[in-house]
N, C-alpha and C. Protein backbone atom coordinates (compact mmCIF):
# COMPACT_ATOMS: atom_id res chain seq x y z
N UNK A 1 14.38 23.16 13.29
CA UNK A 1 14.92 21.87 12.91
C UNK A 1 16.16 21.55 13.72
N UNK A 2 16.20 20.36 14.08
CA UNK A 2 17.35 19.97 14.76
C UNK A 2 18.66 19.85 13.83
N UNK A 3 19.81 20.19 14.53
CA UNK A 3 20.83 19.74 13.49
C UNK A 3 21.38 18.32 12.78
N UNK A 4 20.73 17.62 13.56
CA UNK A 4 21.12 16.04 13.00
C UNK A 4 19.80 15.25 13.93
N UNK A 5 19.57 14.15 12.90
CA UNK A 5 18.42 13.01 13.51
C UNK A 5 19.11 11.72 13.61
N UNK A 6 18.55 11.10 14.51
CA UNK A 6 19.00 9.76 14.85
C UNK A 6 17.80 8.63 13.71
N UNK A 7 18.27 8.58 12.90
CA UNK A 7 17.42 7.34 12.19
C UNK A 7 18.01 5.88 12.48
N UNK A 8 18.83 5.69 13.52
CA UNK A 8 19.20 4.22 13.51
C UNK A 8 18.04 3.03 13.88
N UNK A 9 16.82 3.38 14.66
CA UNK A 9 16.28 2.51 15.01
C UNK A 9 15.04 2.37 13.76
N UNK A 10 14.90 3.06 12.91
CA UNK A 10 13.66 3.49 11.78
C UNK A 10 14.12 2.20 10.95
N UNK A 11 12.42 1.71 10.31
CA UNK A 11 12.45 0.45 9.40
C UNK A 11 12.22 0.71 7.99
N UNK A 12 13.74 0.69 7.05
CA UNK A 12 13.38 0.78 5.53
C UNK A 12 12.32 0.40 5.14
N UNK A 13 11.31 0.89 4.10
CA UNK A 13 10.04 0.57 3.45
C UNK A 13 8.87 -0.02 5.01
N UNK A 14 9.19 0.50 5.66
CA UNK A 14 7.53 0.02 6.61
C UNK A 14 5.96 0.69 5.89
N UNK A 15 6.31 1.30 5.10
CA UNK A 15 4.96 2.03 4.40
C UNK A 15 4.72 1.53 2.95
N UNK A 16 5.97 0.73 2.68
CA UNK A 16 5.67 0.53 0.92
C UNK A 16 4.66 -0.38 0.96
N UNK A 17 3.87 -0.26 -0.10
CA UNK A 17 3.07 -1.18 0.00
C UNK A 17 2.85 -1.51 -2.09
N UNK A 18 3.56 -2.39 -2.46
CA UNK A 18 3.44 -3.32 -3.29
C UNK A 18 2.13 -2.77 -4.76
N UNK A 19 1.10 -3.43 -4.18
CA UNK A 19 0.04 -3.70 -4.89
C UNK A 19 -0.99 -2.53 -4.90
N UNK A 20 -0.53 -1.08 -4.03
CA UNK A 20 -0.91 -0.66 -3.68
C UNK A 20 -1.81 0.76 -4.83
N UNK A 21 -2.81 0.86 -5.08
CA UNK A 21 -3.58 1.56 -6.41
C UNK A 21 -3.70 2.81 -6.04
N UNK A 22 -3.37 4.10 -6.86
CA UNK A 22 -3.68 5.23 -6.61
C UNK A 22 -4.95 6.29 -7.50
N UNK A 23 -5.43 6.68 -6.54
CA UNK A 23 -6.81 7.20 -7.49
C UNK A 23 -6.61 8.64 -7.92
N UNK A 24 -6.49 8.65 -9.01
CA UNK A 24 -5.70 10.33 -9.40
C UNK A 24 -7.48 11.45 -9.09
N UNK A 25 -7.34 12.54 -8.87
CA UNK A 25 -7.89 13.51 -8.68
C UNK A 25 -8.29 14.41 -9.97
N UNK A 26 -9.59 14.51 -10.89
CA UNK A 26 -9.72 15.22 -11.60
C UNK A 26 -10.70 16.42 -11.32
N UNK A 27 -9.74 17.24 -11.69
CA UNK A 27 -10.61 19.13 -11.34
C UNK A 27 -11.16 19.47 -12.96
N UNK A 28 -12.14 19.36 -12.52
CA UNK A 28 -13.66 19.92 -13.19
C UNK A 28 -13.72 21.68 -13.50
N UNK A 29 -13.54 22.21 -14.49
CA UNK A 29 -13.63 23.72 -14.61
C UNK A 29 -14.99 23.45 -14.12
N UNK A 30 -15.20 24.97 -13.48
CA UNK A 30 -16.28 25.36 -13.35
C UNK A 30 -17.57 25.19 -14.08
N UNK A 31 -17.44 25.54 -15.22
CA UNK A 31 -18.83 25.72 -16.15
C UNK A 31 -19.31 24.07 -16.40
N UNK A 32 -18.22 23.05 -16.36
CA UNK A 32 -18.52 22.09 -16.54
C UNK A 32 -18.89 21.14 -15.23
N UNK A 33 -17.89 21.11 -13.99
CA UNK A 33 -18.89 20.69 -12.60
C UNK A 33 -20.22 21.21 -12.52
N UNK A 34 -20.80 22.61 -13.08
CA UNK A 34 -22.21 22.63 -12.97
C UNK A 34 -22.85 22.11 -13.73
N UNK A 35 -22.96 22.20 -15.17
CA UNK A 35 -23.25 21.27 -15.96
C UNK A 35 -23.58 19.31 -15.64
N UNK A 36 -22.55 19.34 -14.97
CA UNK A 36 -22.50 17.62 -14.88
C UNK A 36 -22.99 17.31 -13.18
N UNK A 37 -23.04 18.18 -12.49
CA UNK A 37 -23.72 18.38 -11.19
C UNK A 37 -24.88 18.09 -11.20
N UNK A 38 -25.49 19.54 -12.06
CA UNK A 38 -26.76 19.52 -12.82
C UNK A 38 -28.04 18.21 -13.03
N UNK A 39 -27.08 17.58 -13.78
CA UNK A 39 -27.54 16.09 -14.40
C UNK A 39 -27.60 14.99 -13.31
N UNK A 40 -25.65 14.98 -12.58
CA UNK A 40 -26.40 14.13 -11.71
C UNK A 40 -27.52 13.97 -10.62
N UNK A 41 -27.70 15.48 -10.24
CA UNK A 41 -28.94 15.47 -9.09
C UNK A 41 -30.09 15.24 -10.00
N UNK A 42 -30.35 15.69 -11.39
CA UNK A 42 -31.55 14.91 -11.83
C UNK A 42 -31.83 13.63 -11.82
N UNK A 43 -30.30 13.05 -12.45
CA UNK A 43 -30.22 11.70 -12.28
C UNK A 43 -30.33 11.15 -10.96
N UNK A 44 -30.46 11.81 -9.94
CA UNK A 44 -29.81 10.74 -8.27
C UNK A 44 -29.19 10.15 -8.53
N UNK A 45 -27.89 10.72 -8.64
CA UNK A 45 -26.59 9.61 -8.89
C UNK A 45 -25.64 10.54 -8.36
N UNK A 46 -24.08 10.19 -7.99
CA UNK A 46 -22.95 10.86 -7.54
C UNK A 46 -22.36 11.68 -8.86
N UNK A 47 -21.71 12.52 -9.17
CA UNK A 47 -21.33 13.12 -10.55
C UNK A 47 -20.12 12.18 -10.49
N UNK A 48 -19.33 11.42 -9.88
CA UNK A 48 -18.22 10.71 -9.97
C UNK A 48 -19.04 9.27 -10.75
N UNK A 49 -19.95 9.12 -10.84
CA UNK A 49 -20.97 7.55 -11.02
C UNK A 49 -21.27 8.23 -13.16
N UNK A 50 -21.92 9.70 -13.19
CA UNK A 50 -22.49 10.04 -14.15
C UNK A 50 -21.11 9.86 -15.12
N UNK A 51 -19.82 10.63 -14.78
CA UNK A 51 -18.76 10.72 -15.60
C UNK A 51 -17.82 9.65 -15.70
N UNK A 52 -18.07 8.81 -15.09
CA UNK A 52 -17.27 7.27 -15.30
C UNK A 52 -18.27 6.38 -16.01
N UNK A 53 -19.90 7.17 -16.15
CA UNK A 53 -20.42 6.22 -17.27
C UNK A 53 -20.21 7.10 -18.63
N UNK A 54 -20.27 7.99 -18.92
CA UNK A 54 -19.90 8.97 -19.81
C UNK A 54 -18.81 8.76 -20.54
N UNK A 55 -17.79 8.37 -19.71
CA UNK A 55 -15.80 7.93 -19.99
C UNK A 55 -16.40 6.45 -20.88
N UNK A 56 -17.48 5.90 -19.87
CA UNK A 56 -17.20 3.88 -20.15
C UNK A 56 -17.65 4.56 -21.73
N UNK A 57 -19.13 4.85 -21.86
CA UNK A 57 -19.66 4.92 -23.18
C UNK A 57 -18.55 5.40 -24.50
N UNK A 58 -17.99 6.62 -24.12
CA UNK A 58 -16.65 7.04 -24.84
C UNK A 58 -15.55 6.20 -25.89
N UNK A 59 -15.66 5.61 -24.30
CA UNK A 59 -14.49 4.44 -24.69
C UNK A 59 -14.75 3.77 -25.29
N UNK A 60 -16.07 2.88 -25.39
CA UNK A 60 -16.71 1.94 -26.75
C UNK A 60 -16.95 2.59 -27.41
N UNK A 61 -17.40 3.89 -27.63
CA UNK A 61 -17.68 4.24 -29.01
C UNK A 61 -16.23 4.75 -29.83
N UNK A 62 -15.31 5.18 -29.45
CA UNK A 62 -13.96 5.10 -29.62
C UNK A 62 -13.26 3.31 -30.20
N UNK A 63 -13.44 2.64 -29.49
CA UNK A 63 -13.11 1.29 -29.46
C UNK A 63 -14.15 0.49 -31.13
N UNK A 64 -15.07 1.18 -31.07
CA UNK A 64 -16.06 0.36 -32.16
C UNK A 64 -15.34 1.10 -33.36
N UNK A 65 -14.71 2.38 -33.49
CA UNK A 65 -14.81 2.87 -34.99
C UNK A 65 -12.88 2.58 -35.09
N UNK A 66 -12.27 1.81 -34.33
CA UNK A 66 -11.22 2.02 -34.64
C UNK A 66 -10.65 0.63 -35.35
C-alpha cells in the first residue's frame, strides 16, 4: 500500500445509484436444496421459480386466516 492517495480528481457518488434493488441471496441447507431440486427437475422449472411459488402460496394462505 502506498502511504498516501491522491483522491483530488475522483467523483463523489459516481456509483450511487438511487432506485437501485438488491436481490438478497438465500442458502438452502442441504437436505432441503435436494428435496426442492428434486421437484423442480420433475417439475421443469428453475428451483428459484418452484420456491417463489411456494413463498407466493404461503403468503395467501397466511394472509386469508389473519
Amino acid at each position: 500500500m502506498k502511504s498516501e492517495y491522491n483522491f483530488s480528481a475522483s467523483e463523489q457518488g459516481k456509483f450511487y445509484h438511487p432506485d437501485a434493488t438488491f436481490h438478497y441471496p438465500i442458502y438452502l441447507e442441504a437436505d432441503v436444496e435436494q428435496f426442492v431440486t428434486k421437484i423442480a427437475e420433475h417439475k421443469n422449472i428453475d428451483v428459484q421459480v418452484l420456491v417463489n411459488e411456494w413463498l407466493r402460496n404461503n403468503i395467501k394462505l397466511i394472509q386469508s386466516i389473519e
